[in-house]
N, C-alpha and C. Protein backbone atom coordinates (compact mmCIF):
# COMPACT_ATOMS: atom_id res chain seq x y z
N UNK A 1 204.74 126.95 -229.45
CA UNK A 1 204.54 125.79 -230.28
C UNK A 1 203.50 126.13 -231.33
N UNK A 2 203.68 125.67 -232.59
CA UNK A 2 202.48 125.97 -233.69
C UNK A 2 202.01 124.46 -233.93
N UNK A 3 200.82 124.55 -234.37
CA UNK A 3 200.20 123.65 -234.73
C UNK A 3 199.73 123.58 -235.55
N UNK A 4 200.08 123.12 -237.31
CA UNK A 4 199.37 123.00 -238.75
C UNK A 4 198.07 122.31 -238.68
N UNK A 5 197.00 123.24 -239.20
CA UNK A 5 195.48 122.44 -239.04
C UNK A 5 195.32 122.96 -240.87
N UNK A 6 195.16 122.49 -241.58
CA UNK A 6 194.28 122.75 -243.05
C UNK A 6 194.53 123.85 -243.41
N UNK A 7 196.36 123.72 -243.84
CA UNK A 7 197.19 124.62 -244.05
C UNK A 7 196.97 126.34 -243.66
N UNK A 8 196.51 126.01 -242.20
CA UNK A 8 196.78 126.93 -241.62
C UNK A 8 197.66 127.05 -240.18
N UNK A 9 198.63 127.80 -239.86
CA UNK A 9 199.78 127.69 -239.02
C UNK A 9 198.46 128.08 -237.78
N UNK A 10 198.44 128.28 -236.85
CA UNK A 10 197.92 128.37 -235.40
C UNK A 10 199.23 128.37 -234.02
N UNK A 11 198.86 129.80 -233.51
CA UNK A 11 200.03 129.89 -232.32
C UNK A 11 199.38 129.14 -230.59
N UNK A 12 199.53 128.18 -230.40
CA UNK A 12 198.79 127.94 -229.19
C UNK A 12 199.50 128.43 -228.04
N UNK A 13 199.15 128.63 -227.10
CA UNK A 13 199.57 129.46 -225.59
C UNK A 13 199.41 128.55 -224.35
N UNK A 14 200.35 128.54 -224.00
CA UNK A 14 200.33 127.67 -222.61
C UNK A 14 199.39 127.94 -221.78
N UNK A 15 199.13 127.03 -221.11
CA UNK A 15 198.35 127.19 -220.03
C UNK A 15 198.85 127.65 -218.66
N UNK A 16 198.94 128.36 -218.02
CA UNK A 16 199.45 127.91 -216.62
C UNK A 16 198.61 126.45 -215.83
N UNK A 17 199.15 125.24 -216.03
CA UNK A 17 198.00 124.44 -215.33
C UNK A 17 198.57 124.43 -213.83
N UNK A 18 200.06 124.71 -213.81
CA UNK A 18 200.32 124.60 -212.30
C UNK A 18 199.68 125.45 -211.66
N UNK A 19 198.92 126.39 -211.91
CA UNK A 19 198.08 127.43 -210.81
C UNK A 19 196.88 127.13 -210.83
N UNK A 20 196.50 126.68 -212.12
CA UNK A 20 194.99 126.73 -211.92
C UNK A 20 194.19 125.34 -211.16
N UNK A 21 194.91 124.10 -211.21
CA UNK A 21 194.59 123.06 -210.56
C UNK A 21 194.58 123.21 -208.76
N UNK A 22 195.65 123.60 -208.10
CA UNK A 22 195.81 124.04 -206.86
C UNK A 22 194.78 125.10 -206.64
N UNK A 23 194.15 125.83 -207.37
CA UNK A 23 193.33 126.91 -207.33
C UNK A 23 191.27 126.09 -207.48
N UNK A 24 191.93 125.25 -208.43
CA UNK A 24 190.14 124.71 -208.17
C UNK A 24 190.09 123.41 -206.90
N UNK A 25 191.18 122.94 -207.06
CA UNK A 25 191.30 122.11 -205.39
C UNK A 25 190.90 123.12 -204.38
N UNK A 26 191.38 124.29 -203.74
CA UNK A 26 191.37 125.70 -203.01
C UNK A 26 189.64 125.87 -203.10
N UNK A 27 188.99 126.04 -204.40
CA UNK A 27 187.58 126.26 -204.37
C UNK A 27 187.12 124.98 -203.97
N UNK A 28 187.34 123.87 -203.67
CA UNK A 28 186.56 122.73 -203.78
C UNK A 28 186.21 122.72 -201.89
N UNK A 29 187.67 122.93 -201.59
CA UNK A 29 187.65 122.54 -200.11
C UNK A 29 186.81 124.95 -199.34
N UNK A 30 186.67 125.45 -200.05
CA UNK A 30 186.06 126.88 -199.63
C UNK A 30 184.67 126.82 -199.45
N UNK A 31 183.98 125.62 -200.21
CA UNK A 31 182.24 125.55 -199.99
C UNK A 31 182.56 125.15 -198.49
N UNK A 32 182.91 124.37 -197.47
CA UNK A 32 182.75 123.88 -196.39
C UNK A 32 183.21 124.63 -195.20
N UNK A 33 183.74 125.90 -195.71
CA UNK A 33 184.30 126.25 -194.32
C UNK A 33 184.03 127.48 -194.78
N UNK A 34 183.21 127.94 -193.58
CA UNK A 34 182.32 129.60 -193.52
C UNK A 34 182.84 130.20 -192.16
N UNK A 35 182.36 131.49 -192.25
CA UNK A 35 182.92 132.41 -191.01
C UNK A 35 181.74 132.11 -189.68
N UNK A 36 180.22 131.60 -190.28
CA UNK A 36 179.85 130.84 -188.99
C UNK A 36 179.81 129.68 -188.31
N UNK A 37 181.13 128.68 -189.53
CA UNK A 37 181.27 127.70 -188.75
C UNK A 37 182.53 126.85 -188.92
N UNK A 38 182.99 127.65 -188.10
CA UNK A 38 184.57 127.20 -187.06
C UNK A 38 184.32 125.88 -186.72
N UNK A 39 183.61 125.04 -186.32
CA UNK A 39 183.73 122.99 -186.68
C UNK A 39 184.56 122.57 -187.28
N UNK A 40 184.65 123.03 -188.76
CA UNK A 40 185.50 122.59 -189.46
C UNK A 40 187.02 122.71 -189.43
N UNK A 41 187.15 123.74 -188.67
CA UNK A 41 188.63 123.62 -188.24
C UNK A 41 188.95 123.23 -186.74
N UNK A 42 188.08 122.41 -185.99
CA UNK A 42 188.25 122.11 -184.70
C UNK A 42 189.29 120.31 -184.90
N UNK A 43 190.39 120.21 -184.31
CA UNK A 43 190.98 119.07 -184.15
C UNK A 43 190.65 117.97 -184.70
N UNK A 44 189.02 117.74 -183.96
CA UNK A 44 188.31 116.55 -183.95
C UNK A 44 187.92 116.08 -185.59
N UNK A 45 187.18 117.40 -186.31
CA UNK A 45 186.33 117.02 -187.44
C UNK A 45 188.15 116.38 -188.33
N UNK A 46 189.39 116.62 -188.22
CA UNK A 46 190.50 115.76 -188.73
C UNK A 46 190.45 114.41 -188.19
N UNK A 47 190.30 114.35 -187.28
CA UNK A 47 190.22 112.92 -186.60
C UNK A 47 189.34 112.03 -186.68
N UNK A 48 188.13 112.87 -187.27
CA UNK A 48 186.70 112.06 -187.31
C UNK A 48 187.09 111.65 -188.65
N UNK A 49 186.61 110.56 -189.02
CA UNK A 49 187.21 110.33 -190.25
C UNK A 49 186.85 108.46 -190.83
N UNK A 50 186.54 108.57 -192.04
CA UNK A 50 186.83 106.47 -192.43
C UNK A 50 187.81 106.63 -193.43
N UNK A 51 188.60 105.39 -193.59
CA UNK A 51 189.45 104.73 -193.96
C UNK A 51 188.49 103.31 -194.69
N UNK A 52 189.47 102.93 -196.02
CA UNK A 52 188.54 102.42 -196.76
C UNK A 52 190.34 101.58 -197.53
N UNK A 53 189.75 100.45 -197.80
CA UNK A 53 191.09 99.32 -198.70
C UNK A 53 190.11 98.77 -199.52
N UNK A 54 190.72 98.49 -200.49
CA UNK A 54 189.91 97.88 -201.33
C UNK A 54 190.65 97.48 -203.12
N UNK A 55 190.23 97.23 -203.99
CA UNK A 55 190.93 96.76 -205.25
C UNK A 55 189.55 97.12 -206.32
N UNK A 56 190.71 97.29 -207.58
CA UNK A 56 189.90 97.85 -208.55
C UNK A 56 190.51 97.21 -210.09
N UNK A 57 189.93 97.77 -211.12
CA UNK A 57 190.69 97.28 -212.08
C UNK A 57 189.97 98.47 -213.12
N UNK A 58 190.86 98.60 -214.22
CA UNK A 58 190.65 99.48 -215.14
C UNK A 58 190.22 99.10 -216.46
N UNK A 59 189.51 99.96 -217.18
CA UNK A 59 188.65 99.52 -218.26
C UNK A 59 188.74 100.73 -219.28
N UNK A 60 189.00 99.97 -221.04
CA UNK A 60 189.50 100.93 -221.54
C UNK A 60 187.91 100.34 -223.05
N UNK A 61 187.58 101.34 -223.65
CA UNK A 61 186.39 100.94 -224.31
C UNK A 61 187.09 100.60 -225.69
N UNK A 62 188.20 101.08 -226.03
CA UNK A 62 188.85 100.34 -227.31
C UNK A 62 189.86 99.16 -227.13
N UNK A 63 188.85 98.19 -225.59
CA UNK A 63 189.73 96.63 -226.51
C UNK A 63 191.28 96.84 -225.62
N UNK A 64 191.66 97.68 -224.98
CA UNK A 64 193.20 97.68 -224.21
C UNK A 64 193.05 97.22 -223.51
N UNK A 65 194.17 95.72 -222.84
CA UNK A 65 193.70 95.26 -221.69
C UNK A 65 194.61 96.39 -220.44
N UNK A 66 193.36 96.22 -219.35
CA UNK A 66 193.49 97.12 -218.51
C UNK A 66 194.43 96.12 -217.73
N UNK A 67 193.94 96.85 -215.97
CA UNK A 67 195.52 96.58 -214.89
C UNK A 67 194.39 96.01 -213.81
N UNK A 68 194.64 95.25 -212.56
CA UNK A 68 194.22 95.42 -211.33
C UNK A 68 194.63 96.79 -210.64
N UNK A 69 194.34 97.03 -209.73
CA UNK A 69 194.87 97.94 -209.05
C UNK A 69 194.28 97.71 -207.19
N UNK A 70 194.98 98.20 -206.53
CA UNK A 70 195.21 98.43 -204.97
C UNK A 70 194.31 99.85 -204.25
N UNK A 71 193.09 100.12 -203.09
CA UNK A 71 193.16 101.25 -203.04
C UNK A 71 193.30 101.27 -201.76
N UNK A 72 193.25 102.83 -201.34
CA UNK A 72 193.34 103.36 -200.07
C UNK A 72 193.17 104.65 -199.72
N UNK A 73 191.89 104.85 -198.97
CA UNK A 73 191.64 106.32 -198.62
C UNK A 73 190.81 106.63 -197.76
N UNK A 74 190.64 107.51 -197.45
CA UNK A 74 190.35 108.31 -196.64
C UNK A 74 189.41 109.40 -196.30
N UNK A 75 187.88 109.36 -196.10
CA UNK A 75 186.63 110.52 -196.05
C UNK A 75 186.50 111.21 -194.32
N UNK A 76 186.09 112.01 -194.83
CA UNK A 76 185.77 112.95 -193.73
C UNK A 76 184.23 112.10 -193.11
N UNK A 77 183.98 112.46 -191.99
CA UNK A 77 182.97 111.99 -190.97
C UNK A 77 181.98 112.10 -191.55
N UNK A 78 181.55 113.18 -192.49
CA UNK A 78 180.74 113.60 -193.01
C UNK A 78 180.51 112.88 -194.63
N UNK A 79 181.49 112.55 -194.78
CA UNK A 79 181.43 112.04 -196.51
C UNK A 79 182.02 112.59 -197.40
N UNK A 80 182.16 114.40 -197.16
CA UNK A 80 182.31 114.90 -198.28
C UNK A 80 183.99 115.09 -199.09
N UNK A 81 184.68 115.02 -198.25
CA UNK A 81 186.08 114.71 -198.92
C UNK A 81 186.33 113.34 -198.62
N UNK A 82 187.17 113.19 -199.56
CA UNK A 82 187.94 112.00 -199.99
C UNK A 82 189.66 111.89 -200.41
N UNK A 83 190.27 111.76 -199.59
CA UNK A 83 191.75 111.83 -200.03
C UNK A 83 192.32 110.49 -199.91
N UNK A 84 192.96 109.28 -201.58
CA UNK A 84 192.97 108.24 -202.22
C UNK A 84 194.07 108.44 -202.82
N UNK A 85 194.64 106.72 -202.38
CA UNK A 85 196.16 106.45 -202.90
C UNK A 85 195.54 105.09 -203.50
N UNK A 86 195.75 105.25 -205.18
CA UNK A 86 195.52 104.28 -206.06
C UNK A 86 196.83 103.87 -206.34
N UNK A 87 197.18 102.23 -206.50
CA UNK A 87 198.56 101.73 -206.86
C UNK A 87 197.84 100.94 -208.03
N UNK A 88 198.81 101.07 -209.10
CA UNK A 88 197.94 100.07 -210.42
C UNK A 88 199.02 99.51 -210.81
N UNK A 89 198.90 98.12 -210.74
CA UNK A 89 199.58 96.86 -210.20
C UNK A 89 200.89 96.26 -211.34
N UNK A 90 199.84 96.30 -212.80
CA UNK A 90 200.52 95.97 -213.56
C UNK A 90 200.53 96.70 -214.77
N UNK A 91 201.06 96.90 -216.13
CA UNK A 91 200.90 97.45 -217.04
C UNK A 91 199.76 97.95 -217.99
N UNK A 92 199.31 98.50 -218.72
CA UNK A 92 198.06 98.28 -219.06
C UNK A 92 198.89 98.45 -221.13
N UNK A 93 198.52 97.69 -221.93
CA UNK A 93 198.63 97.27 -223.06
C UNK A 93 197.82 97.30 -223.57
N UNK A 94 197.79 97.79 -225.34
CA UNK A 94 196.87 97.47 -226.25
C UNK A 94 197.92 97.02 -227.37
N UNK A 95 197.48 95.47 -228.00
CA UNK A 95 198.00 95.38 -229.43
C UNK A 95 199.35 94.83 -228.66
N UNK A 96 199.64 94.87 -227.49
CA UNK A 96 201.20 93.93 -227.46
C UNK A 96 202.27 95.47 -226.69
N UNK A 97 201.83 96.72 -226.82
CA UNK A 97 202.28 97.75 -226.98
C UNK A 97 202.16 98.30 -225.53
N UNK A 98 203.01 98.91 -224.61
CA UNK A 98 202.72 99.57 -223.37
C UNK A 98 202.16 100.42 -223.52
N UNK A 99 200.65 101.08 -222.88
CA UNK A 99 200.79 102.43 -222.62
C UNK A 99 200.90 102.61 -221.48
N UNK A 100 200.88 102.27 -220.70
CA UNK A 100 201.57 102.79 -219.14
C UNK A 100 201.92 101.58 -218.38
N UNK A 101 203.15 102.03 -217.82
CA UNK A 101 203.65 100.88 -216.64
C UNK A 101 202.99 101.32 -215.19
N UNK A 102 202.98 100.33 -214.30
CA UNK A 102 202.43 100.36 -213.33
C UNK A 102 203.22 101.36 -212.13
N UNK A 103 201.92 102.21 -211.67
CA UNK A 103 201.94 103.52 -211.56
C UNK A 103 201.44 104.37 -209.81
N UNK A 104 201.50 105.20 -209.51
CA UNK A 104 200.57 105.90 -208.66
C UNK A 104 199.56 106.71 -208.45
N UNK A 105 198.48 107.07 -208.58
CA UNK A 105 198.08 108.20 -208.11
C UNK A 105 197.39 108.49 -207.00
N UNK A 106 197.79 109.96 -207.21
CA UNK A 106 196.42 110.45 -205.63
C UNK A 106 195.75 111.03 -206.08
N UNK A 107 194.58 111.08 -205.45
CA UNK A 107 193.77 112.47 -205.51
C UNK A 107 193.12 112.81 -204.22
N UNK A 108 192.20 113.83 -204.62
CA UNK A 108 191.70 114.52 -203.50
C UNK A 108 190.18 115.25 -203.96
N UNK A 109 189.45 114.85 -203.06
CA UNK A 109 187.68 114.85 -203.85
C UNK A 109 186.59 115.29 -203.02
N UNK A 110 185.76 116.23 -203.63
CA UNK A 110 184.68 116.73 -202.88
C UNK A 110 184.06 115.82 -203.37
N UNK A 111 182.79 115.50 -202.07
CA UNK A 111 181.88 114.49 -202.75
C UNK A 111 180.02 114.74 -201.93
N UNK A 112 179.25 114.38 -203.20
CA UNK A 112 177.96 115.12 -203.08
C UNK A 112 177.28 113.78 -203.11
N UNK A 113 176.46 113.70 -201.36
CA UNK A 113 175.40 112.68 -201.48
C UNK A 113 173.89 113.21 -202.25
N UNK A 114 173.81 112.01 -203.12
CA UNK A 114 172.10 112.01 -203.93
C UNK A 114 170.92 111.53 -202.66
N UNK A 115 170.17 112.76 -202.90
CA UNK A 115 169.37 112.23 -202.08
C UNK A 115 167.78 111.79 -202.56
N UNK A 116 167.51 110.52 -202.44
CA UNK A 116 166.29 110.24 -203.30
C UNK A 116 165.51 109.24 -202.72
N UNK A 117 164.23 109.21 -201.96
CA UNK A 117 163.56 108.83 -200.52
C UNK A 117 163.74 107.29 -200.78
N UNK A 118 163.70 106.57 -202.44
CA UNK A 118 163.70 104.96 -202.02
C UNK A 118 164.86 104.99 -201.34
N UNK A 119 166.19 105.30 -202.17
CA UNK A 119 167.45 105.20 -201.75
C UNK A 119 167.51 105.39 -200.44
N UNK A 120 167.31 106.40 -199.85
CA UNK A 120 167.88 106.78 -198.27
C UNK A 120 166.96 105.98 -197.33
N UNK A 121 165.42 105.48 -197.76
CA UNK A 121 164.81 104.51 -197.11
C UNK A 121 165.43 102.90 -197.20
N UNK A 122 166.41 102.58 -197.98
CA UNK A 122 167.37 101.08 -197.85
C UNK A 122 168.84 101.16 -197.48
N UNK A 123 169.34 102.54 -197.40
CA UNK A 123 170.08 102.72 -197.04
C UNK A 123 171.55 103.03 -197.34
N UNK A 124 170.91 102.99 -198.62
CA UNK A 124 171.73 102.56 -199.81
C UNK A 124 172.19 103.95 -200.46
N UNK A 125 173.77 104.75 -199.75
CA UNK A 125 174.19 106.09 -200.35
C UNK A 125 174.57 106.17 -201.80
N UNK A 126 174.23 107.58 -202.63
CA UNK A 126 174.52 107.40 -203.93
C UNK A 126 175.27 109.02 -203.90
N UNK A 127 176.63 108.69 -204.74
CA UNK A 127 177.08 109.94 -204.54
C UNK A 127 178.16 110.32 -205.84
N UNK A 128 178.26 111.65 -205.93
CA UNK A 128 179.46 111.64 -206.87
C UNK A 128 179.92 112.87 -207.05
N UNK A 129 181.55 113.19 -207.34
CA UNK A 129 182.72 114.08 -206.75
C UNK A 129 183.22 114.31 -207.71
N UNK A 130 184.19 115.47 -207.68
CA UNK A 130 185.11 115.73 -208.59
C UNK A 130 186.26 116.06 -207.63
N UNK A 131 188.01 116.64 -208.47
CA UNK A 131 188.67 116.63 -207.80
C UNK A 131 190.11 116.74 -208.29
N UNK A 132 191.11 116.68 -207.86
CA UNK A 132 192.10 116.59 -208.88
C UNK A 132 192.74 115.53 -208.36
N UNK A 133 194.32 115.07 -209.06
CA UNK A 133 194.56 114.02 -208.73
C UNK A 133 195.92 114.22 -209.40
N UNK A 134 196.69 113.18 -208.67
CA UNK A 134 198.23 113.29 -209.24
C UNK A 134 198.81 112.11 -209.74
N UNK A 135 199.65 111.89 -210.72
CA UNK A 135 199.94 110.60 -211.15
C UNK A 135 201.28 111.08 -211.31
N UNK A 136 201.80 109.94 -210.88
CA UNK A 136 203.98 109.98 -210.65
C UNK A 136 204.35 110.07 -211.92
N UNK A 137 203.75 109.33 -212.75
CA UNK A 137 204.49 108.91 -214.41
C UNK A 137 203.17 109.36 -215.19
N UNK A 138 203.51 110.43 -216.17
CA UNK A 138 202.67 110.13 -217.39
C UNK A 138 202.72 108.82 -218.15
N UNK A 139 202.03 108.87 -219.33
CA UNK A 139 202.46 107.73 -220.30
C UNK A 139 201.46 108.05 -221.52
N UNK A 140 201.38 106.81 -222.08
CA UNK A 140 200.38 107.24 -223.58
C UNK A 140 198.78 107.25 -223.31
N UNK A 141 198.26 107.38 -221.63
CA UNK A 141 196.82 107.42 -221.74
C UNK A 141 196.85 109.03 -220.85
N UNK A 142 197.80 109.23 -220.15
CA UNK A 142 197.63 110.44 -219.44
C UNK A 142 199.09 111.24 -219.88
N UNK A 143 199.24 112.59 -220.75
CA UNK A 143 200.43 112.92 -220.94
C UNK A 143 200.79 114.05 -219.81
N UNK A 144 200.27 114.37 -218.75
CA UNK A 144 200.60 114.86 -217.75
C UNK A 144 200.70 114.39 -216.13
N UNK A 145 201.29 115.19 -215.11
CA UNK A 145 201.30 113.95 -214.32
C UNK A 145 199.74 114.93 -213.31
N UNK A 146 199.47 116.01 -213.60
CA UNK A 146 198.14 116.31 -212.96
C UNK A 146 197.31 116.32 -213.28
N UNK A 147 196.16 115.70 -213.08
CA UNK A 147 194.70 115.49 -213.52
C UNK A 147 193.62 115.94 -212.90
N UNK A 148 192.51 115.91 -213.79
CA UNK A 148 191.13 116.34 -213.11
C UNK A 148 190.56 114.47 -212.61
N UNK A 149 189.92 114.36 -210.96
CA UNK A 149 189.18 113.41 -211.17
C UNK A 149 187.89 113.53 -210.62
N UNK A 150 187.30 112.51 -211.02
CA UNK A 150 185.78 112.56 -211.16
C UNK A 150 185.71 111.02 -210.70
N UNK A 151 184.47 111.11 -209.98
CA UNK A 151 183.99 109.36 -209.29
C UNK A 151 182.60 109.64 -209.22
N UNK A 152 181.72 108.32 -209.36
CA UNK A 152 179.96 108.07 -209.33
C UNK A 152 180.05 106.98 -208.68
N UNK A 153 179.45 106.62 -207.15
CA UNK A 153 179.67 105.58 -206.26
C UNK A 153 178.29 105.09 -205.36
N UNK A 154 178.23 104.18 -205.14
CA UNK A 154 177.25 103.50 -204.37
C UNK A 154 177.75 103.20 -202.70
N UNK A 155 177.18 103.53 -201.71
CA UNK A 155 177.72 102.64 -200.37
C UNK A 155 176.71 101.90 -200.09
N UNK A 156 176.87 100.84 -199.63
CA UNK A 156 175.94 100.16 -199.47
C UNK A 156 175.34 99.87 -197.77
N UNK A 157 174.47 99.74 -196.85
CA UNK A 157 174.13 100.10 -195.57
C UNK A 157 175.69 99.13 -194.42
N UNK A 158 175.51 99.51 -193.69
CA UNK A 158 176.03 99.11 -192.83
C UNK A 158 175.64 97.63 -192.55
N UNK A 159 176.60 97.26 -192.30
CA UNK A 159 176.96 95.39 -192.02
C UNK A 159 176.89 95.66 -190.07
N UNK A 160 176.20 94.49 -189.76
CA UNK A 160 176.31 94.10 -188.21
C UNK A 160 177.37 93.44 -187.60
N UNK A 161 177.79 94.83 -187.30
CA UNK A 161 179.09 94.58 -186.60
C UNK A 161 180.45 95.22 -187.11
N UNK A 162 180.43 95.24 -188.31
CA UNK A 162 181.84 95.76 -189.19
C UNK A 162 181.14 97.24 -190.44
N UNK A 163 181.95 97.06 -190.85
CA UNK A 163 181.61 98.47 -191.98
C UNK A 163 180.51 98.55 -193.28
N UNK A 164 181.04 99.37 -194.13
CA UNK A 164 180.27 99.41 -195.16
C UNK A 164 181.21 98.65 -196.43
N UNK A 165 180.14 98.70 -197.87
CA UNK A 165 180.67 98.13 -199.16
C UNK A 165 180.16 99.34 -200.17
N UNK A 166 181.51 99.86 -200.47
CA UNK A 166 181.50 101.12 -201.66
C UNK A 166 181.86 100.19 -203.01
N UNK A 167 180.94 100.82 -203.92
CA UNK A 167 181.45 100.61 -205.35
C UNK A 167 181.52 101.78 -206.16
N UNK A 168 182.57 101.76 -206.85
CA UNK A 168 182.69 103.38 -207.40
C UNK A 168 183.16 103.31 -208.45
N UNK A 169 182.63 103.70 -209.91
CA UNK A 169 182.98 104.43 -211.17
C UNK A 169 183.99 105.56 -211.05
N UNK A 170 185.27 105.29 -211.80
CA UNK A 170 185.95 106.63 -211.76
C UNK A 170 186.78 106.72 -212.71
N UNK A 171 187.11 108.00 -212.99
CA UNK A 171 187.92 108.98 -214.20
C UNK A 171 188.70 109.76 -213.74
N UNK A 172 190.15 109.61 -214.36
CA UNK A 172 190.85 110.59 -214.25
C UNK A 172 191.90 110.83 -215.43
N UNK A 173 191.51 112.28 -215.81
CA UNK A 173 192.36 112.59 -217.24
C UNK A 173 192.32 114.28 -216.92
N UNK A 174 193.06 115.29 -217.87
CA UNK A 174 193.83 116.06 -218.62
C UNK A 174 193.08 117.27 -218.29
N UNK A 175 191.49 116.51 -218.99
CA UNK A 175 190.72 117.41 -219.49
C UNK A 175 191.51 118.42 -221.57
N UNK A 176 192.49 117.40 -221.96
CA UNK A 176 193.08 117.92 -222.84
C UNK A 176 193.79 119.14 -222.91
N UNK A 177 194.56 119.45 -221.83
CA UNK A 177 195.14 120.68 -221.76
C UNK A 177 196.70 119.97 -221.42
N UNK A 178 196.79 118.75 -222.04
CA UNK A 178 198.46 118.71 -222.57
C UNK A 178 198.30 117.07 -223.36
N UNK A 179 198.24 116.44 -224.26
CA UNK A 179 198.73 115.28 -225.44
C UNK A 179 199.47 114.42 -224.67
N UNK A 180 198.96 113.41 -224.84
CA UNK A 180 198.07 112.38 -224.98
C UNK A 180 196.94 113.01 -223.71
N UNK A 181 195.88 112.39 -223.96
CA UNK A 181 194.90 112.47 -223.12
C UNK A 181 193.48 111.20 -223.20
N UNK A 182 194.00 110.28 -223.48
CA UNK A 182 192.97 109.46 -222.97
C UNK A 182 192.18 109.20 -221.89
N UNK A 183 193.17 109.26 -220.80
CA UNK A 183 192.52 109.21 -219.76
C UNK A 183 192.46 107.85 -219.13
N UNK A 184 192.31 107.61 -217.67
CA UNK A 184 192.01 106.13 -217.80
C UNK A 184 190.73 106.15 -216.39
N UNK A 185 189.72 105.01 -216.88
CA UNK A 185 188.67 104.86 -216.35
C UNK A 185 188.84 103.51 -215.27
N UNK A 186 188.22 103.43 -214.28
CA UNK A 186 188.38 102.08 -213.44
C UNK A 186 187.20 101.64 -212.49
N UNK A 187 187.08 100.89 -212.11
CA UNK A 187 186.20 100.55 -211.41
C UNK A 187 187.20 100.04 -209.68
N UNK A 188 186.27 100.60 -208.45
CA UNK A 188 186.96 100.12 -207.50
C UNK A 188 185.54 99.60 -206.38
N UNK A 189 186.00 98.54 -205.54
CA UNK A 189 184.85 97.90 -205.06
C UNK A 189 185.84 98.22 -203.36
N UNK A 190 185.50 98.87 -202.19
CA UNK A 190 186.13 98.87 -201.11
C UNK A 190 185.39 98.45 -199.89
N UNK A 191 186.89 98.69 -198.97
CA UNK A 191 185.45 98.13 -197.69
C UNK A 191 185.84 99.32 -196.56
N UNK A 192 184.55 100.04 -196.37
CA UNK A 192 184.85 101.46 -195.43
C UNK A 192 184.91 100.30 -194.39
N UNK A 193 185.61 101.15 -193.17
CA UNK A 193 185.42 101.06 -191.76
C UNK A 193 184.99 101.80 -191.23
């Protein structure tokens, strides 16, 4: 494919993205599992695990009205992965115009607790991940269906008797390695168990 920039022709080169995404997922989940510690592949640390439902809605900074959306997922005992089935409910429009009909994605996320003495003295976790993520349908905010994602989240302490309350900032787009690439941003409020 060429691309005319200020009458000059330009040859651009594909990317392989199908290798390289499966390949930084591959590095994400290689920090946690070392040759002195076999835990991580014992039965249990799969089983140990929270589950989290919750609803979100999406937010676009030029004025598009966004969607509700549905969540559901899934952390390790520990916190640090996250594997999330986002359903986004209804269309999201700017100007009268679709850019995406209501959709799926997953992803899958390493995630890094902040540690900072007020915070961990109220109880109050602060954390944030990257990751990739898959969406069924492109459209005019994501022109591919694999993405990079990224989340910045709060948990909030434990409730007497029942779970926790996560609120989480999140992104998932392109990184511009295929047109359109907006990206779409959302906010999700859940309830761990």
């Amino acid at each position: 494919m060429c691309v005319l920039e200020r009458g000059r022709t330009h040859r651009m080169r594909a990317r392989p993205i199908s290798t390289l995404l499966p390949l930084g997922f591959a590095l994400t989940l290689v920090s946690y599992v070392s040759v002195a510690d076999s835990s991580a592949l014992q039965p249990s640390f799969l089983l140990e695990g929270r589950f989290s439902f919750g609803v979100g809605m999406t937010y676009q900074y030029d004025g598009s009205k966004g969607t509700t959306l549905a969540l559901a997922s899934w952390s390790t005992g520990n916190d640090h992965y996250e594997l999330g089935a986002f359903r986004f409910l209804t269309p999201q429009t700017r100007l009268g115009c679709a850019l995406a009909e209501p959709n799926w994605v997953f992803e899958a996320s390493r995630r890094w607790r902040l540690h900072w003495r007020l915070l961990d003295r109220s109880g109050v976790e602060l954390f944030f991940g990257g990751g990739a993520a898959y969406k069924n349908k492109t459209d005019d905010l994501n022109g591919s269906n694999w993405n990079f994602a990224e989340q910045l989240g709060w948990r909030f302490p434990k409730r007497s008797g029942g779970g926790r309350l996560e609120f989480a900032i999140r992104h998932i787009s392109n990184a511009g390695i295929k047109k359109p690439n907006r990206g779409e941003d959302f906010l999700t409020l859940a309830y761990v168990l």
